[in-house]
N, C-alpha and C. Protein backbone atom coordinates (compact mmCIF):
# COMPACT_ATOMS: atom_id res chain seq x y z
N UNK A 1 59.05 11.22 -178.38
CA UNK A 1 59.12 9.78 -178.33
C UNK A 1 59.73 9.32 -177.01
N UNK A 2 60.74 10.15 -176.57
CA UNK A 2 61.52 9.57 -175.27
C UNK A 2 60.41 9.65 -174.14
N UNK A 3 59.33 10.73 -174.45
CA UNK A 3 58.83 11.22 -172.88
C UNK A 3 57.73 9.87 -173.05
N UNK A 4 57.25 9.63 -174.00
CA UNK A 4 56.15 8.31 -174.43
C UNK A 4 56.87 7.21 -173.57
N UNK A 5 58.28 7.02 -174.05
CA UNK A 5 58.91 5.62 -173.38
C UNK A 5 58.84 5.70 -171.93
N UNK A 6 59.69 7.09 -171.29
CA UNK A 6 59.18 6.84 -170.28
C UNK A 6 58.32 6.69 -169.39
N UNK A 7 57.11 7.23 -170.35
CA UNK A 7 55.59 7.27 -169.11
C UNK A 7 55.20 6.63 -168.99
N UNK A 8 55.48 5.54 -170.23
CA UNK A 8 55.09 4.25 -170.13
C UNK A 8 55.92 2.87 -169.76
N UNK A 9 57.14 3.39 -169.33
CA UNK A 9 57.71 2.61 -168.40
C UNK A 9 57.47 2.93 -166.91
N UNK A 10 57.23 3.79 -166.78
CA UNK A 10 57.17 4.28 -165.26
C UNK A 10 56.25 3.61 -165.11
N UNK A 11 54.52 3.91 -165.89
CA UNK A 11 53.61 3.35 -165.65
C UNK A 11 53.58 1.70 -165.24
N UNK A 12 54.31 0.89 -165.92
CA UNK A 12 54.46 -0.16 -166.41
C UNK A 12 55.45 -0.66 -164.64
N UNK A 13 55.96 -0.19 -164.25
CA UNK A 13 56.49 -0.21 -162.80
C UNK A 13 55.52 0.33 -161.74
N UNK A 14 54.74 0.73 -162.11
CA UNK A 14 53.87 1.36 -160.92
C UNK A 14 53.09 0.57 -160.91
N UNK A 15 52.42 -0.11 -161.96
CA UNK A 15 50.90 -1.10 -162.02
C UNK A 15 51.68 -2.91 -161.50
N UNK A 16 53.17 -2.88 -161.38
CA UNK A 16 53.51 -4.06 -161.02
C UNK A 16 53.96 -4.28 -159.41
N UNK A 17 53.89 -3.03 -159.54
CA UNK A 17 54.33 -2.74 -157.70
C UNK A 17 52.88 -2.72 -156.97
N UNK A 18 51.77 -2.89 -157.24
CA UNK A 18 50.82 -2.39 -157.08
C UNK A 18 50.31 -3.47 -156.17
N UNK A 19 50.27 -4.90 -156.72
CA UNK A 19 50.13 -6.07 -156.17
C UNK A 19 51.36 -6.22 -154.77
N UNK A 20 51.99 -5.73 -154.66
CA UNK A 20 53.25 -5.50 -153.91
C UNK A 20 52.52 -5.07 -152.44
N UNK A 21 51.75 -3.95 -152.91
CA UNK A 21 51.52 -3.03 -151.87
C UNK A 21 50.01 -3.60 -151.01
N UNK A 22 49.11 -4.17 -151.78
CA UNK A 22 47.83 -4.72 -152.15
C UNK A 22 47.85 -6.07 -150.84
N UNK A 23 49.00 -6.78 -150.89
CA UNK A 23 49.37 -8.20 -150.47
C UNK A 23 49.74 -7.63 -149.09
N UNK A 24 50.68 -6.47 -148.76
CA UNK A 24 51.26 -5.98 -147.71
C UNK A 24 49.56 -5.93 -146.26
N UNK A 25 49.22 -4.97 -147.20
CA UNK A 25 48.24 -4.10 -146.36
C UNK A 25 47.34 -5.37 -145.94
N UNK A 26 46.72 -6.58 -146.99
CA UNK A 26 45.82 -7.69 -146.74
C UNK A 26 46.51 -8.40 -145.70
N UNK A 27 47.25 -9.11 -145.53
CA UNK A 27 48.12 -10.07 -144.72
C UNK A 27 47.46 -9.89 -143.53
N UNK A 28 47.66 -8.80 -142.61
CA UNK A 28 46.86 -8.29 -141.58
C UNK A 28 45.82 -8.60 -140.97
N UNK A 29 44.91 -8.34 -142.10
CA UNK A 29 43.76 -8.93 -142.13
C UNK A 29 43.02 -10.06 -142.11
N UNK A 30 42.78 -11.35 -141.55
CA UNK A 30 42.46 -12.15 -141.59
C UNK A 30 41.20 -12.49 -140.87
N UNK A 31 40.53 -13.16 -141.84
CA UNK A 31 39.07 -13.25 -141.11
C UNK A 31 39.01 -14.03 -140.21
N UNK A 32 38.32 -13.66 -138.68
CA UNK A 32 37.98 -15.18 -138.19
C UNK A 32 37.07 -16.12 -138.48
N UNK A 33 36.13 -15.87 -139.66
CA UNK A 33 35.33 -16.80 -140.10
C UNK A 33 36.22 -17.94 -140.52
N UNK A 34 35.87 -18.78 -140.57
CA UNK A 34 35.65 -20.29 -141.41
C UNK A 34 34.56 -21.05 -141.88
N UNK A 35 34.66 -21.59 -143.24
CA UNK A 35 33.44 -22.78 -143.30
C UNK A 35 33.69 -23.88 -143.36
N UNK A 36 32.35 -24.76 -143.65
CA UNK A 36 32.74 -26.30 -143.93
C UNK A 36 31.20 -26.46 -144.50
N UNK A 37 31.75 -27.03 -146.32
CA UNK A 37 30.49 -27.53 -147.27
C UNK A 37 29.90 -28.69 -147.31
N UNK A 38 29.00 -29.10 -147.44
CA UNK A 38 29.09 -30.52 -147.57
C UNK A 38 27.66 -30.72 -148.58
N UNK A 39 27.44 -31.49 -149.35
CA UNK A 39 26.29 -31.89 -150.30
C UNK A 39 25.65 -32.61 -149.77
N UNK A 40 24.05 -31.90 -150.03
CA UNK A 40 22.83 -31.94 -149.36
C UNK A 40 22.51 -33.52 -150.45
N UNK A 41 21.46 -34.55 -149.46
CA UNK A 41 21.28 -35.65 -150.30
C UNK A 41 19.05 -35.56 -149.99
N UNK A 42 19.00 -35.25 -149.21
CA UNK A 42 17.95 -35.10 -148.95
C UNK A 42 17.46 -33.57 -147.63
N UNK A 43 16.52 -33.07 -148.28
CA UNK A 43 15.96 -32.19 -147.97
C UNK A 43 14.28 -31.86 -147.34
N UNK A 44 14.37 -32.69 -146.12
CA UNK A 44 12.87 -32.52 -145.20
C UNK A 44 12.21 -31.43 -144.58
N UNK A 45 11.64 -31.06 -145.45
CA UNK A 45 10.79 -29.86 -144.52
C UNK A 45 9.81 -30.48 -143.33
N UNK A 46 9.86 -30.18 -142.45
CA UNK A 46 9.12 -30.69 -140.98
C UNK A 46 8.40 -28.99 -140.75
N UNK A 47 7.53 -29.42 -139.89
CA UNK A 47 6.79 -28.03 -139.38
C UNK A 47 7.41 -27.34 -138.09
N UNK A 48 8.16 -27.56 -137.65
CA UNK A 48 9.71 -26.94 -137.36
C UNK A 48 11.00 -26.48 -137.77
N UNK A 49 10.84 -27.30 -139.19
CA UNK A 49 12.67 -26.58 -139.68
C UNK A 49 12.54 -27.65 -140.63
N UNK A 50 13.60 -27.39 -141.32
CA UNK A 50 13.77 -28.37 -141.89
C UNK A 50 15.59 -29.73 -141.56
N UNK A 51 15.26 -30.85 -142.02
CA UNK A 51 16.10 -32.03 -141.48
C UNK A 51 16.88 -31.90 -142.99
N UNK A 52 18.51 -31.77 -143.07
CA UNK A 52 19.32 -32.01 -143.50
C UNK A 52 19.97 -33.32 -143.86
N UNK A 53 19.34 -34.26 -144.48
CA UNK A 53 20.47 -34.95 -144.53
C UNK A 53 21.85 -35.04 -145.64
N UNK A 54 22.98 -35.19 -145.13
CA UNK A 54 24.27 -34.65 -146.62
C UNK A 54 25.19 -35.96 -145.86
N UNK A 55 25.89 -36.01 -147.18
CA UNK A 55 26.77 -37.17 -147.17
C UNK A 55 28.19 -36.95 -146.65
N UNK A 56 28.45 -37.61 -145.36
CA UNK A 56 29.49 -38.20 -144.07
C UNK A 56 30.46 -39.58 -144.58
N UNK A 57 31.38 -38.65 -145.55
CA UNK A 57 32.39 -40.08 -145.68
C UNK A 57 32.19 -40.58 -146.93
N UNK A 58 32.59 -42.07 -146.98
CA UNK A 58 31.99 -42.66 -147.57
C UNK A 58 31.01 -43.54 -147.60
N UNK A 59 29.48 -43.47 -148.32
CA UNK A 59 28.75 -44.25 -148.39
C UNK A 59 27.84 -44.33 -146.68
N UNK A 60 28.27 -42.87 -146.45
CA UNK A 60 27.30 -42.59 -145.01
C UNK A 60 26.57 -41.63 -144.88
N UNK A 61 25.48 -41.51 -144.13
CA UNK A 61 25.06 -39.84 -143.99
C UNK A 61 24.81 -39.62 -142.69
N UNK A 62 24.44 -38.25 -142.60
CA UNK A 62 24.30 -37.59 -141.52
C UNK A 62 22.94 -36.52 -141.56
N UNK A 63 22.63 -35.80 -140.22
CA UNK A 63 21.45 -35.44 -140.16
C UNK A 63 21.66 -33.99 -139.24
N UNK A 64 21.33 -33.04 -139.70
CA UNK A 64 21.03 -31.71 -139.17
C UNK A 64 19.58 -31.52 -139.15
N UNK A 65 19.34 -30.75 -137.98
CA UNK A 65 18.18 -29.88 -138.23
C UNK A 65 18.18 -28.13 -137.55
N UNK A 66 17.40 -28.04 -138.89
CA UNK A 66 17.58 -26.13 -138.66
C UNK A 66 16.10 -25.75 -138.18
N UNK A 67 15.85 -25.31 -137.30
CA UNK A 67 14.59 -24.52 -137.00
C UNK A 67 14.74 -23.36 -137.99
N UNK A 68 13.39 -23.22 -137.99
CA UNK A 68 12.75 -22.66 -139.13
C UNK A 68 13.31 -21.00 -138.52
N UNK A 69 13.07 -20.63 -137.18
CA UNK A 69 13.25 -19.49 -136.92
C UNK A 69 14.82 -18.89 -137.16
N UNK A 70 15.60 -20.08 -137.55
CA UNK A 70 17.00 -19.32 -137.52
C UNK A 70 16.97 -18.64 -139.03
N UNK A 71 15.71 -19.26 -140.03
CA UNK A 71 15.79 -18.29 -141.64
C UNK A 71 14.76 -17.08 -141.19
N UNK A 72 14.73 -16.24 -140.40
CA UNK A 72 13.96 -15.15 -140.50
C UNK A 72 15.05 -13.98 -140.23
N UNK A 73 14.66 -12.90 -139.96
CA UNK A 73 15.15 -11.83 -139.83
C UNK A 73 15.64 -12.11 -137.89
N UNK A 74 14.64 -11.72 -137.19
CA UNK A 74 14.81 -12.25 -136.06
C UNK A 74 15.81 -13.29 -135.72
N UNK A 75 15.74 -14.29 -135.70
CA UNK A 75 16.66 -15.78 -135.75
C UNK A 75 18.21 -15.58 -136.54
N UNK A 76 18.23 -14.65 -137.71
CA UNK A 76 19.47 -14.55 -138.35
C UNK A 76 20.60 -15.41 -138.22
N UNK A 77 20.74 -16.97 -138.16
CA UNK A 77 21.20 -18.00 -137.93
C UNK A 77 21.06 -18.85 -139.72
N UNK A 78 20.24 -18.41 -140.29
CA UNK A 78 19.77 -18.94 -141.47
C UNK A 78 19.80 -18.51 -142.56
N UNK A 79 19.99 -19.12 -143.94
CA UNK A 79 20.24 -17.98 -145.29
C UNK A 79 19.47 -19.27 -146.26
N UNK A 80 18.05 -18.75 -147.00
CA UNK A 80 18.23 -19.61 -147.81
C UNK A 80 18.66 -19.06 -149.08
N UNK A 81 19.37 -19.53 -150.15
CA UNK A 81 19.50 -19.57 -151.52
C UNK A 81 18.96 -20.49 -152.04
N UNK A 82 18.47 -19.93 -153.31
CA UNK A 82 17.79 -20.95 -154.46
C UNK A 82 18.87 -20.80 -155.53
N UNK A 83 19.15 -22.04 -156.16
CA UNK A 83 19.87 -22.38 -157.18
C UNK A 83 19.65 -21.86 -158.58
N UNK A 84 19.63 -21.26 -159.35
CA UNK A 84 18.97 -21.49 -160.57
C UNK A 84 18.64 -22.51 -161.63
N UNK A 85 18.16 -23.00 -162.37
CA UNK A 85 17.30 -24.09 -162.89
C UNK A 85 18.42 -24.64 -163.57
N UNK A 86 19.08 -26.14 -163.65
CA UNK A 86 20.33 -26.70 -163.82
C UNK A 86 20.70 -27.84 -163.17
N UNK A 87 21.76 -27.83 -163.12
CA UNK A 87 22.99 -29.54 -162.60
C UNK A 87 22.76 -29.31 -161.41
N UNK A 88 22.97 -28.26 -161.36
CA UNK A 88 24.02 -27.62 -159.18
C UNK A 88 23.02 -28.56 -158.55
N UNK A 89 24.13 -29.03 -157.92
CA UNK A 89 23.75 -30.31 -156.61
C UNK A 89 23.17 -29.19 -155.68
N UNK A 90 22.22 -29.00 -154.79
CA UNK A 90 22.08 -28.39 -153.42
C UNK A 90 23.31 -28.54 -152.31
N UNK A 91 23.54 -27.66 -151.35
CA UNK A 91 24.56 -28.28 -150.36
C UNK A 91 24.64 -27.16 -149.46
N UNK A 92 25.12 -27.47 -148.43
CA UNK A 92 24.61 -26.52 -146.86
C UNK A 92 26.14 -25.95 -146.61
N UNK A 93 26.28 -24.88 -146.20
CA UNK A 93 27.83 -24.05 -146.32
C UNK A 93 27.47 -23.35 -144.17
N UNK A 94 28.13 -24.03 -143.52
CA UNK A 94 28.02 -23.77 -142.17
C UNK A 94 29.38 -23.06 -141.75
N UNK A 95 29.03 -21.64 -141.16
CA UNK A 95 30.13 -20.79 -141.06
C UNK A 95 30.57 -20.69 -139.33
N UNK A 96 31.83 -20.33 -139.13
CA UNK A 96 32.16 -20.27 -137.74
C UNK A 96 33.05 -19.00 -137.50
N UNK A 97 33.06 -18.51 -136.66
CA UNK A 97 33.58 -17.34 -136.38
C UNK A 97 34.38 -17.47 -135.13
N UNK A 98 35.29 -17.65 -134.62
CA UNK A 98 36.30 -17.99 -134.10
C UNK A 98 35.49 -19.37 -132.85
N UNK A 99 35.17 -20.16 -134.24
CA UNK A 99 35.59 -21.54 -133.47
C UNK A 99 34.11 -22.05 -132.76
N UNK A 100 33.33 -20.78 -133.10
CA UNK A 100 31.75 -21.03 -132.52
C UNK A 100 30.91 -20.96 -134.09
N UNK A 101 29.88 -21.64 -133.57
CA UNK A 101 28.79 -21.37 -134.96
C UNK A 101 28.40 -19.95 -135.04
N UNK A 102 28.40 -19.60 -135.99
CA UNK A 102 27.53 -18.45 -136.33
C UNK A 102 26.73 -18.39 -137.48
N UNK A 103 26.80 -18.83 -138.47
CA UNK A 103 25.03 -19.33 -139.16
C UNK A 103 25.39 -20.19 -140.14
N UNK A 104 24.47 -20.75 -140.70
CA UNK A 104 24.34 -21.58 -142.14
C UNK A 104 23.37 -21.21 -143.44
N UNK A 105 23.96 -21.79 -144.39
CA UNK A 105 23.59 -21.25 -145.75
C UNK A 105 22.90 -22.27 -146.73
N UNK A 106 21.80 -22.64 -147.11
CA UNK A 106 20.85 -23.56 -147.46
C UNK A 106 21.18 -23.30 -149.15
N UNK A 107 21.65 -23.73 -150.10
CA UNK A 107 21.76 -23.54 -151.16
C UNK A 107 20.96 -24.97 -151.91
N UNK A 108 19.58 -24.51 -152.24
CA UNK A 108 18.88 -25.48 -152.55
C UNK A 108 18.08 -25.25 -153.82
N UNK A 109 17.16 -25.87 -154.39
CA UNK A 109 16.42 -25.76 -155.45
C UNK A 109 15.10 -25.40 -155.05
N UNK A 110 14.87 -24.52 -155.94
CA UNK A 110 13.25 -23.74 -155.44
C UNK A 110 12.01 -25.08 -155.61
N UNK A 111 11.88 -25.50 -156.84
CA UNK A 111 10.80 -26.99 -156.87
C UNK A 111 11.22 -27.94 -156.18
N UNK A 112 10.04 -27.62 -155.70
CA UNK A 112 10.19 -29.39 -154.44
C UNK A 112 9.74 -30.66 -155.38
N UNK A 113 9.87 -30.46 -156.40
CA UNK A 113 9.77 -31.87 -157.30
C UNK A 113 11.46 -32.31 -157.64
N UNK A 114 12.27 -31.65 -157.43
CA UNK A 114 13.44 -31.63 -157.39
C UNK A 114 13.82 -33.12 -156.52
N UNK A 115 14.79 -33.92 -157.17
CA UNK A 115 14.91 -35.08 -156.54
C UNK A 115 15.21 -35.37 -154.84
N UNK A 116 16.28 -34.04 -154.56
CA UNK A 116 16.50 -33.83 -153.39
C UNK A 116 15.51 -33.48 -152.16
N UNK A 117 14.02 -33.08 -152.50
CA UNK A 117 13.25 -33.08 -151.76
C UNK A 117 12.59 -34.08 -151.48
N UNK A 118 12.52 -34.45 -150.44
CA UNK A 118 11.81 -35.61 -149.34
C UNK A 118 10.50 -35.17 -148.58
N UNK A 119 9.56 -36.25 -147.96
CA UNK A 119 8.61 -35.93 -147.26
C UNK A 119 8.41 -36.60 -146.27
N UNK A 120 8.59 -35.81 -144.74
CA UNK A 120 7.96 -36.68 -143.23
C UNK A 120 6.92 -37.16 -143.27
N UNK A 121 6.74 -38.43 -143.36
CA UNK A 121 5.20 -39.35 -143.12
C UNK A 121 4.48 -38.08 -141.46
N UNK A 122 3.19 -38.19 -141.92
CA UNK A 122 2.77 -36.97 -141.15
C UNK A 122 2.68 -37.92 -139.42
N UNK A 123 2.55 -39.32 -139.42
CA UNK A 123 2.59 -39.47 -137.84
C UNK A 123 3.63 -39.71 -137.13
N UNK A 124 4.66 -39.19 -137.68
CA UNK A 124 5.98 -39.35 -136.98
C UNK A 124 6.49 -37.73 -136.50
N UNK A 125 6.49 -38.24 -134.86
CA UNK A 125 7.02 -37.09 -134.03
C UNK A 125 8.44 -36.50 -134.51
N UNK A 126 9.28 -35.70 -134.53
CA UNK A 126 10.72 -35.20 -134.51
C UNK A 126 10.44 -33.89 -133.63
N UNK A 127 9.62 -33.80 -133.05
CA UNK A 127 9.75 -32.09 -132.57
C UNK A 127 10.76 -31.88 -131.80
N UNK A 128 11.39 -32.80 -130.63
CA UNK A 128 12.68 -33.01 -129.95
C UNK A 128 13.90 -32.65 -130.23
N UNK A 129 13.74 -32.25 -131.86
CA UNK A 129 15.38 -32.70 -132.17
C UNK A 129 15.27 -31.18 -132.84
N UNK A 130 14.02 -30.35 -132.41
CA UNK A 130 14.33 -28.69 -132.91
C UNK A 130 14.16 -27.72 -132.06
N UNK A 131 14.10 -28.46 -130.59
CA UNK A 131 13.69 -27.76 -129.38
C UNK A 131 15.83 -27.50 -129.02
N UNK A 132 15.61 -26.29 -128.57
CA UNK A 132 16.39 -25.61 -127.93
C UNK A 132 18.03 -25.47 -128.79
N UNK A 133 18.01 -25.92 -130.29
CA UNK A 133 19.26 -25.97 -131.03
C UNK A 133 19.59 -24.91 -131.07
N UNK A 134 20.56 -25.05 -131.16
CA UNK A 134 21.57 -23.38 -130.60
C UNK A 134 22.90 -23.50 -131.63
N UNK A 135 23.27 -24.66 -131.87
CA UNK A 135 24.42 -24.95 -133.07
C UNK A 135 24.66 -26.11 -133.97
N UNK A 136 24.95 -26.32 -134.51
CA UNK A 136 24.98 -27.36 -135.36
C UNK A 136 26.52 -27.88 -135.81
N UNK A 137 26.89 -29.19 -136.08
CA UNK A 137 28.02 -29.64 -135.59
C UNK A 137 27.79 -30.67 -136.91
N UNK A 138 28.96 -30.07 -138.21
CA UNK A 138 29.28 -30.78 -139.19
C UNK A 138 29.78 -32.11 -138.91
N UNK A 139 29.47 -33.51 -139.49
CA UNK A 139 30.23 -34.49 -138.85
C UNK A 139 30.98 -34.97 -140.45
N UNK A 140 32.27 -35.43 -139.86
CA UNK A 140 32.80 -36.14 -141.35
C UNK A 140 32.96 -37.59 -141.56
């Protein structure tokens, strides 16, 4: 009975020290990533990329656009996710790595009957605004 108490006190000190040691070694470590989320309100596919618009504040929006080439393998600037079928709002998760862009994350709904999808009237130019983007700049 005594050797029970103690193995299971010892134990019982070892599994609490554990977090002790766990916290030590992490501290160190710190990522230089950062993000910043923001909820997608409309979602334009253009034959360049698609146009972001997500909500800036209050009762404002704002406008990104992602060339299409940053979601390929090549481009690796781009991630899309599809939501599964539900509530979840869509919303764009843009990551930085010490202080520069380094890619974004499209968390959207696969049906484009989905309210959040929009459509460019086909005679309106935007090709300008997907020529030469290199980063993208959350506004609040």
């Amino acid at each position: 009975m005594k050797k029970l108490f103690f193995t299971a006190l010892i134990g019982i000190a070892l599994s609490s020290a554990a977090p002790l040691f766990a916290q030590q070694i992490s501290e160190g470590h710190e990522s230089e990533f950062f993000y910043v989320t923001a909820s997608i309100e409309k979602i334009y596919p253009y034959n360049k990329g698609y146009v972001i618009q997500y909500r800036k504040g209050v009762n404002q929006m704002a406008r990104v656009y992602l060339p299409y080439e940053w979601f390929t393998d090549a481009g690796g600037r781009g991630e899309l996710v599809t939501l599964p079928a539900g509530r979840d709002w869509p919303y764009l998760v843009v990551y930085y790595k010490a202080g520069e862009f380094s890619h974004v994350r499209l968390y959207i709904h696969r049906s484009k009957a989905h309210e959040t999808w929009g459509n460019i009237p086909l005679n309106v130019n935007i090709d300008e605004y997907f020529e030469n983007v290199e980063t993208i700049t959350i506004e609040f």
